[in-house]
PDB file of N, CA and C in Angstrom:
ATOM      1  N   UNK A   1       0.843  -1.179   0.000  1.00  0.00           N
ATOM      2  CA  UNK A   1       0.000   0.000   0.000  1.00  0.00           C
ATOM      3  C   UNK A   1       0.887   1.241   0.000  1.00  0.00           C
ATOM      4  N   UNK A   2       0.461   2.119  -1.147  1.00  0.00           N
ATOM      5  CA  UNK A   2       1.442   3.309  -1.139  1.00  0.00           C
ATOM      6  C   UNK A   2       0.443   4.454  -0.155  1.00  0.00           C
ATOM      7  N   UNK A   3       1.710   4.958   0.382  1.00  0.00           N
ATOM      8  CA  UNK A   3       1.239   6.407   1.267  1.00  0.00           C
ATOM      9  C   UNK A   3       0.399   7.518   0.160  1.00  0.00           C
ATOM     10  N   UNK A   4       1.062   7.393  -0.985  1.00  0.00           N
ATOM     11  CA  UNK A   4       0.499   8.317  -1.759  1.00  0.00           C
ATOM     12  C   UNK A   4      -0.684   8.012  -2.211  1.00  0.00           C
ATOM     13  N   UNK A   5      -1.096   6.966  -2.853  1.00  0.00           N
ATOM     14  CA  UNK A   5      -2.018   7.179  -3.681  1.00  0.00           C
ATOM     15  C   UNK A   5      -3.462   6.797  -2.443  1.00  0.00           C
ATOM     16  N   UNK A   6      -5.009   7.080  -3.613  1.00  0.00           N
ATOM     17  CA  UNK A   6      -6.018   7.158  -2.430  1.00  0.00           C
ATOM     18  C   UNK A   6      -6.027   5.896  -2.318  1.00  0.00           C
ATOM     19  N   UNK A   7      -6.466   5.034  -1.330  1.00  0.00           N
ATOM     20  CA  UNK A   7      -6.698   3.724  -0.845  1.00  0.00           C
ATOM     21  C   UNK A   7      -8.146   3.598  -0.762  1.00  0.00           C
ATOM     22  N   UNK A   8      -8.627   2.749   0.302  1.00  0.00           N
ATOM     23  CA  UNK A   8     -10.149   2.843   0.343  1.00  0.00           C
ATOM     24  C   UNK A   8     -10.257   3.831   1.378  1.00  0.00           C
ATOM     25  N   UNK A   9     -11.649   4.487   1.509  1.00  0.00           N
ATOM     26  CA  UNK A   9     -12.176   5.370   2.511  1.00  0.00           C
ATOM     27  C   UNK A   9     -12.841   4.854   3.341  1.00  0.00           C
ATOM     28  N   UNK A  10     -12.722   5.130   4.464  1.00  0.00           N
ATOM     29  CA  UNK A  10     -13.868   4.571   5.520  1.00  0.00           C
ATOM     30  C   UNK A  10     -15.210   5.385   5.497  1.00  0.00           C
ATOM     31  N   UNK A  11     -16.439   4.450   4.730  1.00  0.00           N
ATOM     32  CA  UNK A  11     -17.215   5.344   4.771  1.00  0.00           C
ATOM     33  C   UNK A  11     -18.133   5.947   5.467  1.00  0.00           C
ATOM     34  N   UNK A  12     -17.607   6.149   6.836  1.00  0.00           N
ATOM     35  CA  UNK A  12     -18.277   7.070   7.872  1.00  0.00           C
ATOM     36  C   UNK A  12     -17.328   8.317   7.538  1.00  0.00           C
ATOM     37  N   UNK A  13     -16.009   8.439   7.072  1.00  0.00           N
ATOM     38  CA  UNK A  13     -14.862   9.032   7.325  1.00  0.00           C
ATOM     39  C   UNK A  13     -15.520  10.067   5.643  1.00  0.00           C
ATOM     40  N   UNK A  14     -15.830   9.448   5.136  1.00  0.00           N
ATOM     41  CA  UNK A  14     -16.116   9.688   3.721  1.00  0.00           C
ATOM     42  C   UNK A  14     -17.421  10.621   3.914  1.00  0.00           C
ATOM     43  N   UNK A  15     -18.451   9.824   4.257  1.00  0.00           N
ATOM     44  CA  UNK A  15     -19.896  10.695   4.599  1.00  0.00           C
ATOM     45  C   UNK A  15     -19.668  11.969   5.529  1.00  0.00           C
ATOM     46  N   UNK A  16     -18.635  12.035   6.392  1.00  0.00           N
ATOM     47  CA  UNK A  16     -18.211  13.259   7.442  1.00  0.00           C
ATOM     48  C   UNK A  16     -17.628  14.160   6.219  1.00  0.00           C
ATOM     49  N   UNK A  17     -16.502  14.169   5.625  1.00  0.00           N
ATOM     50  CA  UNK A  17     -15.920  14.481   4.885  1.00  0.00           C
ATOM     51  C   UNK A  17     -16.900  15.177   3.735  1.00  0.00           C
ATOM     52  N   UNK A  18     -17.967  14.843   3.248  1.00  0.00           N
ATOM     53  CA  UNK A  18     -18.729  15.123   2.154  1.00  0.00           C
ATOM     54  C   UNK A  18     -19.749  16.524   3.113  1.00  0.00           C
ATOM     55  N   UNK A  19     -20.349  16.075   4.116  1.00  0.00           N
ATOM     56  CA  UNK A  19     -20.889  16.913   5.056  1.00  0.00           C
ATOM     57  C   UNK A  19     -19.916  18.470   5.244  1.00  0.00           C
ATOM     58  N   UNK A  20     -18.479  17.929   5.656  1.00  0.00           N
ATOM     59  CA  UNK A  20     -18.113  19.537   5.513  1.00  0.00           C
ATOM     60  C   UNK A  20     -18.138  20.489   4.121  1.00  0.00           C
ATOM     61  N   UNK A  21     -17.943  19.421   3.392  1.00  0.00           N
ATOM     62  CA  UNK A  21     -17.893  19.637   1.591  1.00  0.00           C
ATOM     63  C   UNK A  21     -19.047  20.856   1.738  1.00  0.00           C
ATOM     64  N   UNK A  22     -19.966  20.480   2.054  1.00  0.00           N
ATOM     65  CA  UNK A  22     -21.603  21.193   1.957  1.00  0.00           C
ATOM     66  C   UNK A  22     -21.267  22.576   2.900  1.00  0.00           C
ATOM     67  N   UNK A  23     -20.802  22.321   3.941  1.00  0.00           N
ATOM     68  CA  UNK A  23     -21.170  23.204   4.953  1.00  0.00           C
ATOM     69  C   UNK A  23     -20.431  24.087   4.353  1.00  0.00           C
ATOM     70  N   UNK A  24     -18.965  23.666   3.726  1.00  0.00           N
ATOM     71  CA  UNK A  24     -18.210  25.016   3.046  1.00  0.00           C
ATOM     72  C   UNK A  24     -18.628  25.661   1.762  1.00  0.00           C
ATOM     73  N   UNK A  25     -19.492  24.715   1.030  1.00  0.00           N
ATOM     74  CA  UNK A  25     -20.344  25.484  -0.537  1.00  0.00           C
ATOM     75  C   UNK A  25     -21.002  26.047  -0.221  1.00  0.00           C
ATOM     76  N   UNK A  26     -22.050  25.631   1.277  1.00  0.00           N
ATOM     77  CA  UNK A  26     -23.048  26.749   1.732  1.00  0.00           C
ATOM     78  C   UNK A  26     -22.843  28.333   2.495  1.00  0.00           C
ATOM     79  N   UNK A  27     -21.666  27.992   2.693  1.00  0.00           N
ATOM     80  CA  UNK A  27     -21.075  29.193   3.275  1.00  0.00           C
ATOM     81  C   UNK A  27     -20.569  30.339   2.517  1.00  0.00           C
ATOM     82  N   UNK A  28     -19.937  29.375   0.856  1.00  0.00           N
ATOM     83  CA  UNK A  28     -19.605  30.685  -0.099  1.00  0.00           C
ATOM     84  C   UNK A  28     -20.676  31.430  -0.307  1.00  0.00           C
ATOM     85  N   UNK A  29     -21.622  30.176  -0.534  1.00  0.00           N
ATOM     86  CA  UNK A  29     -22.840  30.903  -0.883  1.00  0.00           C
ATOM     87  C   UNK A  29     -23.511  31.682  -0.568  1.00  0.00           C
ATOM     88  N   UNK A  30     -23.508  31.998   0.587  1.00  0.00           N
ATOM     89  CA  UNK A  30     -23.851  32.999   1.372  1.00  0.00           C
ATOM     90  C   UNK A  30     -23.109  33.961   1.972  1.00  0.00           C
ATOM     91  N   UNK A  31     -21.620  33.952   1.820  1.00  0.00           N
ATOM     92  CA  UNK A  31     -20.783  34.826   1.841  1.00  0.00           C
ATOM     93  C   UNK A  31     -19.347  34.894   0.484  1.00  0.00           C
ATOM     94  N   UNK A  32     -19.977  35.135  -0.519  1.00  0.00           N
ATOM     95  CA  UNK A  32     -18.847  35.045  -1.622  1.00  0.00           C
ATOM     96  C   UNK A  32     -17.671  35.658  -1.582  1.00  0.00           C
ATOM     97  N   UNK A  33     -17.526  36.843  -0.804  1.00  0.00           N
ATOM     98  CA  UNK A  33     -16.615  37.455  -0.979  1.00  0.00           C
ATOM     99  C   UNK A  33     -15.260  37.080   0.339  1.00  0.00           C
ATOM    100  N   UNK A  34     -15.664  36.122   1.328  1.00  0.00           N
ATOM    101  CA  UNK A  34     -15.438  36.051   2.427  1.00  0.00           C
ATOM    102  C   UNK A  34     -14.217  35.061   1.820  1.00  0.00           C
ATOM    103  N   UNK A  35     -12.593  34.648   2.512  1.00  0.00           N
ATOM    104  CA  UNK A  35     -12.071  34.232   1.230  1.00  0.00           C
ATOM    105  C   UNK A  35     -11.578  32.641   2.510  1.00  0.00           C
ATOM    106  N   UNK A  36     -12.409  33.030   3.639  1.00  0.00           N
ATOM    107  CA  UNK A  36     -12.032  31.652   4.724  1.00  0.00           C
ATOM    108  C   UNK A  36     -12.954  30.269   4.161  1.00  0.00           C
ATOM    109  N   UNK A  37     -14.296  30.167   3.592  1.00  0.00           N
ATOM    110  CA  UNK A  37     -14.802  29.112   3.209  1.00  0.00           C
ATOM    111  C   UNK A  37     -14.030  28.609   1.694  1.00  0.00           C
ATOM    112  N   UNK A  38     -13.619  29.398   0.823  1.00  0.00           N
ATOM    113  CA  UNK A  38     -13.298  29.100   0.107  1.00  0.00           C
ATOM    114  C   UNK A  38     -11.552  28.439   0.563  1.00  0.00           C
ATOM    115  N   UNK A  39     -10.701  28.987   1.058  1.00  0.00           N
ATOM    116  CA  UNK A  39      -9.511  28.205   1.892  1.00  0.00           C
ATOM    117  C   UNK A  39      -9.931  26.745   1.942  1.00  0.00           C
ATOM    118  N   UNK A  40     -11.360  26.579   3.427  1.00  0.00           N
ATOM    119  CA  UNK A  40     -11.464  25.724   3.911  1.00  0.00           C
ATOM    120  C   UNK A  40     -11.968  24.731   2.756  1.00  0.00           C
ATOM    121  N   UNK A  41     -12.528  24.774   2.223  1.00  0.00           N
ATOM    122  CA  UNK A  41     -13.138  23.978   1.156  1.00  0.00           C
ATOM    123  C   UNK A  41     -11.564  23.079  -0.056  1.00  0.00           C
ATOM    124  N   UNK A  42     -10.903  24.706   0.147  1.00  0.00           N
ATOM    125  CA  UNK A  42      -9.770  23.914  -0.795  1.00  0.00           C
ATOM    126  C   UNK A  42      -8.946  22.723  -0.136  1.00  0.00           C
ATOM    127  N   UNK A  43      -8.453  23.261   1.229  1.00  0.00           N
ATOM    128  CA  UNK A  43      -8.120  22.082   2.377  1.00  0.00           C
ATOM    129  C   UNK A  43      -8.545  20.736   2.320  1.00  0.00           C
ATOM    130  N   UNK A  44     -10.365  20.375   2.077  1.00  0.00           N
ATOM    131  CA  UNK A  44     -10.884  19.528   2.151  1.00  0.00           C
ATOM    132  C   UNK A  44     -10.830  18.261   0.952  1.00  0.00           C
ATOM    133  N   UNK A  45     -10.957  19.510  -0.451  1.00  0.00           N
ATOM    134  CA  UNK A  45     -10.544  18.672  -1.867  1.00  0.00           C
ATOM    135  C   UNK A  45      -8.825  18.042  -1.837  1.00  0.00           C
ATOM    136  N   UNK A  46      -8.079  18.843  -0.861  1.00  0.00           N
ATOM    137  CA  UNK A  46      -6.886  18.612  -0.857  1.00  0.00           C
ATOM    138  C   UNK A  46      -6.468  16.728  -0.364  1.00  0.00           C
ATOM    139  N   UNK A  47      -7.570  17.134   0.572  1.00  0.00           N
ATOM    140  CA  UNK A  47      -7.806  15.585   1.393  1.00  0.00           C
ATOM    141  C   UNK A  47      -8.355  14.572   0.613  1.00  0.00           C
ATOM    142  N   UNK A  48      -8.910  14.868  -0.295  1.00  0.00           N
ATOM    143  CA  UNK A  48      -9.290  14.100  -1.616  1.00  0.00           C
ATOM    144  C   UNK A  48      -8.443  13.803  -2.782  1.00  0.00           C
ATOM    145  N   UNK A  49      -7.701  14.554  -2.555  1.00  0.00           N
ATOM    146  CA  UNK A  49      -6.948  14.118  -3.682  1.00  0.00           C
ATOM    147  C   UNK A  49      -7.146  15.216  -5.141  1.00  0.00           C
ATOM    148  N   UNK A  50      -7.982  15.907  -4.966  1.00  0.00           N
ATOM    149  CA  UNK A  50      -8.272  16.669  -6.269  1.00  0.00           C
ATOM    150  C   UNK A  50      -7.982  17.847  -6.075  1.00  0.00           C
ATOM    151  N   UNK A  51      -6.517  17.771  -6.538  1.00  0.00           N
ATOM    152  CA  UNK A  51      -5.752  19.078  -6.457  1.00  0.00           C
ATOM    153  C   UNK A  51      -5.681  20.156  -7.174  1.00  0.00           C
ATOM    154  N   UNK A  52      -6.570  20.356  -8.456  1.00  0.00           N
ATOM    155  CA  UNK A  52      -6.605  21.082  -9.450  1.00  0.00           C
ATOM    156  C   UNK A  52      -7.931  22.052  -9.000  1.00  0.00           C
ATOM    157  N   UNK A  53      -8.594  21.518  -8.295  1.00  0.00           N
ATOM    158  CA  UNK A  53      -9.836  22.229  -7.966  1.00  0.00           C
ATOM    159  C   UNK A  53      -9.641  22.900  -6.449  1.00  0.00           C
ATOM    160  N   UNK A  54      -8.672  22.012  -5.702  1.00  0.00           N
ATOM    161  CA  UNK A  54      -8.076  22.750  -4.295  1.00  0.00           C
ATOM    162  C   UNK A  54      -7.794  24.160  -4.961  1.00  0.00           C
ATOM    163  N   UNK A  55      -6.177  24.127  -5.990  1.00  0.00           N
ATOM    164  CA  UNK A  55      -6.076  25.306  -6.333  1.00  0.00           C
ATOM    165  C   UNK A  55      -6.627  25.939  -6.605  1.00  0.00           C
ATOM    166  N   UNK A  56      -7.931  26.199  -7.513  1.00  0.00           N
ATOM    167  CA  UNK A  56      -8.714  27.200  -7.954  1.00  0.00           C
ATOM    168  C   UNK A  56      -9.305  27.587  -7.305  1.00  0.00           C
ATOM    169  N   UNK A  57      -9.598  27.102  -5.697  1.00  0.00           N
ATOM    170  CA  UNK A  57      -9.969  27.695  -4.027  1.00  0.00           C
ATOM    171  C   UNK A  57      -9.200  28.645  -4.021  1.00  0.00           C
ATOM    172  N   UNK A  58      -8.377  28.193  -4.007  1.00  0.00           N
ATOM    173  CA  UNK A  58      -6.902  28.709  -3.162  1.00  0.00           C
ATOM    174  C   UNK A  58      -6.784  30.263  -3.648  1.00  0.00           C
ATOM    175  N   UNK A  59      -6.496  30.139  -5.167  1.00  0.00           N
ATOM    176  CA  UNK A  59      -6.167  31.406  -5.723  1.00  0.00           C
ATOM    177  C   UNK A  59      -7.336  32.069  -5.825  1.00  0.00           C
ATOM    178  N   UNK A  60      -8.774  31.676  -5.686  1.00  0.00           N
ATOM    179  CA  UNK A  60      -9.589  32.751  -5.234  1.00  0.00           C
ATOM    180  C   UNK A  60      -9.807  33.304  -3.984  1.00  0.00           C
ATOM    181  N   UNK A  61      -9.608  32.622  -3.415  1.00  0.00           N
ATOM    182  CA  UNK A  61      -9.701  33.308  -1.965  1.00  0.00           C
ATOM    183  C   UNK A  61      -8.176  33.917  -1.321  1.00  0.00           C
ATOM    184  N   UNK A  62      -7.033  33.826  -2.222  1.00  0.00           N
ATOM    185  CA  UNK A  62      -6.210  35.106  -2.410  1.00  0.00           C
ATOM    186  C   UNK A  62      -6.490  35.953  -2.689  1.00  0.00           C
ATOM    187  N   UNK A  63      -7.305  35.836  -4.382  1.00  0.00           N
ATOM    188  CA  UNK A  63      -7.793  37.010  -5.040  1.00  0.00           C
ATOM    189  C   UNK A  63      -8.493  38.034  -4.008  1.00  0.00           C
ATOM    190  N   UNK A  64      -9.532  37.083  -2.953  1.00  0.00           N
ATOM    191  CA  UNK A  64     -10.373  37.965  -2.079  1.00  0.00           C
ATOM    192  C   UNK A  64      -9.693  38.745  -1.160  1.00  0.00           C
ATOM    193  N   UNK A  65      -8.557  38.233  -0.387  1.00  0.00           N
ATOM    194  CA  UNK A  65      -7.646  38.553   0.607  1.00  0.00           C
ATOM    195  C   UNK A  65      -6.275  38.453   0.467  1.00  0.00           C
ATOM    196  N   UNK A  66      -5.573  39.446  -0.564  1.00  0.00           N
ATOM    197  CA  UNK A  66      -4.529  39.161  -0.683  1.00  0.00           C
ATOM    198  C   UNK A  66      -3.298  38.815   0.774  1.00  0.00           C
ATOM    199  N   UNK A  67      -4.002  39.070   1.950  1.00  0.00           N
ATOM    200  CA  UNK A  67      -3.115  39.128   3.015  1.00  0.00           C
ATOM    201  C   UNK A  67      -3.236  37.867   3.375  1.00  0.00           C
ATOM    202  N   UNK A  68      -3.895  36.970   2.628  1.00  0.00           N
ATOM    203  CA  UNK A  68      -4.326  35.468   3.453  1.00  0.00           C
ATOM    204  C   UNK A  68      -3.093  34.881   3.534  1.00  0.00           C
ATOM    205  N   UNK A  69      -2.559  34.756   4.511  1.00  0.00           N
ATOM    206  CA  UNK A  69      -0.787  33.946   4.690  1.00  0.00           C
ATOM    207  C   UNK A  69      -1.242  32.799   4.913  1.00  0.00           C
ATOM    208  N   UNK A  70      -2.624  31.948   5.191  1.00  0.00           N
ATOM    209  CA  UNK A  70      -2.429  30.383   5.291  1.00  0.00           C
ATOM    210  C   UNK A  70      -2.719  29.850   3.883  1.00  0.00           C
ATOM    211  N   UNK A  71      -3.874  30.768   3.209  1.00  0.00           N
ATOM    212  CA  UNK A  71      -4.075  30.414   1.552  1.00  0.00           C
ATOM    213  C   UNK A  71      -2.369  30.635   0.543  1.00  0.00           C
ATOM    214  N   UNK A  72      -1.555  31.180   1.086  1.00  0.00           N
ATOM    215  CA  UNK A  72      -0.426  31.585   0.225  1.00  0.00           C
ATOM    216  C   UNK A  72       0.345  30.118   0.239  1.00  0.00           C
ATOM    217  N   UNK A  73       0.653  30.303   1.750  1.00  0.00           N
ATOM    218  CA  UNK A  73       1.274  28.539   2.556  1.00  0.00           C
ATOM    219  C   UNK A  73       1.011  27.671   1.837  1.00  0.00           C
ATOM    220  N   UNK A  74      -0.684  27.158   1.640  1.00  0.00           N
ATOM    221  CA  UNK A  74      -0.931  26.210   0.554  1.00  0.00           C
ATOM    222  C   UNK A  74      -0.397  26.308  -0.842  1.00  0.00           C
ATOM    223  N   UNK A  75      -0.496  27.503  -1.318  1.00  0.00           N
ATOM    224  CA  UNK A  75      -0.077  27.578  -2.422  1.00  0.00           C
ATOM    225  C   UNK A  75       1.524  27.285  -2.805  1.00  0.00           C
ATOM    226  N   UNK A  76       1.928  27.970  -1.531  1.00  0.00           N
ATOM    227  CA  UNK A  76       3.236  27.241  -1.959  1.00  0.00           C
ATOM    228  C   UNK A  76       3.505  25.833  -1.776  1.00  0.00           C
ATOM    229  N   UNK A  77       2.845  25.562  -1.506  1.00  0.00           N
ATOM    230  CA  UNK A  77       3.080  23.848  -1.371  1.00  0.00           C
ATOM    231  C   UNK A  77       2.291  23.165  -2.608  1.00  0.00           C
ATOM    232  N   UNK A  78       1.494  23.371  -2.724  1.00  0.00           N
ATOM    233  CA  UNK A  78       0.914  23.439  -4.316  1.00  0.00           C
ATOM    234  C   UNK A  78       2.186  23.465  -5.259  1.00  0.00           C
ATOM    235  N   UNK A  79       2.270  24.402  -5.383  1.00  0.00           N
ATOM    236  CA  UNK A  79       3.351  24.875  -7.078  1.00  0.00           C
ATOM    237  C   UNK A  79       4.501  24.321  -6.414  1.00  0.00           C
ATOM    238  N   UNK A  80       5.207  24.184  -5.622  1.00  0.00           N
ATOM    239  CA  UNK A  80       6.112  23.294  -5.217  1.00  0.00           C
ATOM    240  C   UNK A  80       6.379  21.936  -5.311  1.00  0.00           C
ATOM    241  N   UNK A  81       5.442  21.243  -5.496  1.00  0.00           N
ATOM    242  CA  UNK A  81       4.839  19.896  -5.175  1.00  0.00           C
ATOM    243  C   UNK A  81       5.351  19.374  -7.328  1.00  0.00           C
ATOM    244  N   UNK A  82       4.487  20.671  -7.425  1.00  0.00           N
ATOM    245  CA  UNK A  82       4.055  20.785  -9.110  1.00  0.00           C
ATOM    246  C   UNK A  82       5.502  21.247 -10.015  1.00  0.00           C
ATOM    247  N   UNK A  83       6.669  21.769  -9.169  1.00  0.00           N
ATOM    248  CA  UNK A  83       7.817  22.487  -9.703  1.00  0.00           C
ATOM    249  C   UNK A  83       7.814  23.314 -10.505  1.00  0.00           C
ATOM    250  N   UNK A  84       6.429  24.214 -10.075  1.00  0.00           N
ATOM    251  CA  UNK A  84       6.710  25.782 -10.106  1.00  0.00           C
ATOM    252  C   UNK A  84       7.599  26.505  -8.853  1.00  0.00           C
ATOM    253  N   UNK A  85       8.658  26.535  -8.818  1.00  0.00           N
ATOM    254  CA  UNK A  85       9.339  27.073  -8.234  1.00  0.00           C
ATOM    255  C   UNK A  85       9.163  28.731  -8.208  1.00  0.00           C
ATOM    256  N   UNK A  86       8.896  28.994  -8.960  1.00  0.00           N
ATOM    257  CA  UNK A  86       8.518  30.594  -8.980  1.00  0.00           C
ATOM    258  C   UNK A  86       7.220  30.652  -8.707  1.00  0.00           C
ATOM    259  N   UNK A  87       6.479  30.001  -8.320  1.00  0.00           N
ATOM    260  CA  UNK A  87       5.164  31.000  -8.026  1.00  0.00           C
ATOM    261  C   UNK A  87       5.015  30.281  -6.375  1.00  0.00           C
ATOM    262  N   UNK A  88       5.538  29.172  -6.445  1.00  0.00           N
ATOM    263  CA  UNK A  88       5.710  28.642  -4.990  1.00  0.00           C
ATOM    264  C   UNK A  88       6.540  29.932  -3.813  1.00  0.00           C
ATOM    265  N   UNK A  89       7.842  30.521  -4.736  1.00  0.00           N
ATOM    266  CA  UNK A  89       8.559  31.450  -4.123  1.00  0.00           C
ATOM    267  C   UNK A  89       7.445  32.682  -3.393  1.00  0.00           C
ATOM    268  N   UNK A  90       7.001  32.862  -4.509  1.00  0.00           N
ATOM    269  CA  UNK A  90       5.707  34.699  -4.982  1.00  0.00           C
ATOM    270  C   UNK A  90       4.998  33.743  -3.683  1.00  0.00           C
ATOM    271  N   UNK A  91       4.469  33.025  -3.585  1.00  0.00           N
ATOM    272  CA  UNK A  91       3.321  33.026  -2.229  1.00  0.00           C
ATOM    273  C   UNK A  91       4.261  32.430  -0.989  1.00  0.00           C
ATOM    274  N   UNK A  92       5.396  31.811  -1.191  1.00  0.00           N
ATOM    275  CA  UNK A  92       5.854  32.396   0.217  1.00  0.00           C
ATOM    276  C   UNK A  92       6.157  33.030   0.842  1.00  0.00           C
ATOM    277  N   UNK A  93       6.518  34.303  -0.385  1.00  0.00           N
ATOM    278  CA  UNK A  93       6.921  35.409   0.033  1.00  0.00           C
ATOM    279  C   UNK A  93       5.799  36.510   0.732  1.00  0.00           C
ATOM    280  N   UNK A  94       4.919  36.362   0.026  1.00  0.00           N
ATOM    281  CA  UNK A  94       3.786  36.998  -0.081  1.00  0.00           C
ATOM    282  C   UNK A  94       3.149  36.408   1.742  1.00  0.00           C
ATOM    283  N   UNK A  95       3.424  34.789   2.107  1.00  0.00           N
ATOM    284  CA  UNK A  95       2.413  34.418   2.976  1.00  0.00           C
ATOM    285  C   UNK A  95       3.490  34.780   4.485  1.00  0.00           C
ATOM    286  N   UNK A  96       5.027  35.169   4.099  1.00  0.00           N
ATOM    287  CA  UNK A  96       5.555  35.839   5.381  1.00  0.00           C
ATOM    288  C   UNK A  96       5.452  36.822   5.006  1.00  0.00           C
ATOM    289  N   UNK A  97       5.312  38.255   4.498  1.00  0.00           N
ATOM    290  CA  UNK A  97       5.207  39.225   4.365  1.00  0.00           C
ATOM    291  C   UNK A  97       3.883  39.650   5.610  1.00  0.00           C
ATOM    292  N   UNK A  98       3.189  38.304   5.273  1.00  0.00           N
ATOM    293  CA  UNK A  98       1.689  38.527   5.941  1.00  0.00           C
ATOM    294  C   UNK A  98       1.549  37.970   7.591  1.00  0.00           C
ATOM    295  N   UNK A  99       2.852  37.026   8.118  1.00  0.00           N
ATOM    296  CA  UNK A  99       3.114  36.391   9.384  1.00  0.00           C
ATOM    297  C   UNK A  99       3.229  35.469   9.321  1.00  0.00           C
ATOM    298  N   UNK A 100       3.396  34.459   7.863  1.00  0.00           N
ATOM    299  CA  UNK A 100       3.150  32.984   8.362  1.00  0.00           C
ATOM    300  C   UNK A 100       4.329  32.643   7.464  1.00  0.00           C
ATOM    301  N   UNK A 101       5.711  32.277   8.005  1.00  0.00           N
ATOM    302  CA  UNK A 101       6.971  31.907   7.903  1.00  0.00           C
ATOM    303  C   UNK A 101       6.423  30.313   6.986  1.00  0.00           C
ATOM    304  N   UNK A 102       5.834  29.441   7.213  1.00  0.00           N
ATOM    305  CA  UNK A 102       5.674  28.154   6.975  1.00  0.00           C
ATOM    306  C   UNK A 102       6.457  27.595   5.279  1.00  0.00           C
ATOM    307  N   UNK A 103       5.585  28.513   4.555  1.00  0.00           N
ATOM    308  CA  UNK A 103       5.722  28.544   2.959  1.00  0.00           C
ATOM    309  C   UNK A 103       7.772  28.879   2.883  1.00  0.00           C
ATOM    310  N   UNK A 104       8.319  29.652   3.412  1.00  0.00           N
ATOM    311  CA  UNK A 104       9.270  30.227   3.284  1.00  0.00           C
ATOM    312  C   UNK A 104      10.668  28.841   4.137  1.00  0.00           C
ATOM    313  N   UNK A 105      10.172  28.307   5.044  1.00  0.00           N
ATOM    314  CA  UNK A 105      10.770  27.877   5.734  1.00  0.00           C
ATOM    315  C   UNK A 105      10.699  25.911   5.115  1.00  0.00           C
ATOM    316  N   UNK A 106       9.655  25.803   4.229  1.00  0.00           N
ATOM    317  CA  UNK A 106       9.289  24.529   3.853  1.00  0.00           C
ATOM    318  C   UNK A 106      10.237  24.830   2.214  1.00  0.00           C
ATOM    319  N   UNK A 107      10.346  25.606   1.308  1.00  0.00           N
ATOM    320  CA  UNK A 107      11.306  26.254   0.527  1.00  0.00           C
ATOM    321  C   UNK A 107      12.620  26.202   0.869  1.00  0.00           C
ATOM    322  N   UNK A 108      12.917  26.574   2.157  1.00  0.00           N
ATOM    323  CA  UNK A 108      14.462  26.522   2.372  1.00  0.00           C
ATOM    324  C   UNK A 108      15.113  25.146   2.665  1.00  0.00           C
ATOM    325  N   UNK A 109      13.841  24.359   3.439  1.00  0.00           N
ATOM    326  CA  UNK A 109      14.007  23.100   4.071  1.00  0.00           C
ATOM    327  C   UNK A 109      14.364  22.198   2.740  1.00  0.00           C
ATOM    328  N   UNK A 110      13.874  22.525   1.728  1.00  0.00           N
ATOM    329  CA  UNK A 110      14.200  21.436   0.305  1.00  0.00           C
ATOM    330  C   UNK A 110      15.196  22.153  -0.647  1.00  0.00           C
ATOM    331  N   UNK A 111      15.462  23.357  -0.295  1.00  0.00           N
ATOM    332  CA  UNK A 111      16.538  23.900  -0.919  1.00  0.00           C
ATOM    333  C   UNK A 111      16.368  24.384  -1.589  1.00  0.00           C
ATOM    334  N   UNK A 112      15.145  24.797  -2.407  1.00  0.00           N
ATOM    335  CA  UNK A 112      14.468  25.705  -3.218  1.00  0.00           C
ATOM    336  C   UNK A 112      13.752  27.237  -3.026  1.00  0.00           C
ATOM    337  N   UNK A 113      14.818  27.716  -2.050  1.00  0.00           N
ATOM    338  CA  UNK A 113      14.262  29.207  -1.539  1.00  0.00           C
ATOM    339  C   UNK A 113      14.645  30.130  -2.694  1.00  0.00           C
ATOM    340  N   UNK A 114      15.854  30.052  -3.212  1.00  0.00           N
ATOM    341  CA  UNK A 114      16.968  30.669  -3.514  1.00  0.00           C
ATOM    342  C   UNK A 114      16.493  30.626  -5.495  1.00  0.00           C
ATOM    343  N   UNK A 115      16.546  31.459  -6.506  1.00  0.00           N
ATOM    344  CA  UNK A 115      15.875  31.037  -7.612  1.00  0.00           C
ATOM    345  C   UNK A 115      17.484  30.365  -8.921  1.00  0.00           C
TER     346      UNK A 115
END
């Protein structure tokens, strides 16, 4: 069994999991501009495995809050992951600029701070 890939779900673990799914679509929905449900929601697809749609969370709810230092964090771990090294850099920079060292310090830790 690989660590990476999805395995089976436990489906109580699965039905919980789908439940927050909702609680965070219902929340854009009622607050679109707000850029924390959209984060949380990307977090959740992240846990799924569907990383293409995490990101398009992600970078909207930057778009909403450019100061979001935990949405940047992800991102750099995103484009990092992906070997965009340059845009992984731009949101770590961007997510300590804002207080949250994580993105910047997970960059240096693999040796890819530096361009």
């Amino acid at each position: 069994m690989s660590f990476w890939r999805k395995e089976v779900i436990d489906p109580a673990l699965d039905h919980e999991t789908a439940a927050h799914v909702r609680e965070q679509q219902e929340w854009i929905a009622r607050e679109p501009q707000n850029p924390r449900p959209w984060y949380n929601l990307a977090q959740l697809y992240r846990m799924q495995w569907k990383q293409e749609e995490a990101l398009a969370l992600l970078l909207e709810a930057v778009r909403l809050d450019d100061t979001f230092a935990d949405a940047h964090v992800a991102l750099t771990e995103i484009y990092a992951v992906r070997d965009d090294y340059e845009a992984a850099r731009r949101h770590a920079s961007k997510a300590e600029e804002h207080g949250n060292p994580r993105g910047v310090e997970l960059l240096r830790r693999h040796g890819i701070s530096e361009p």
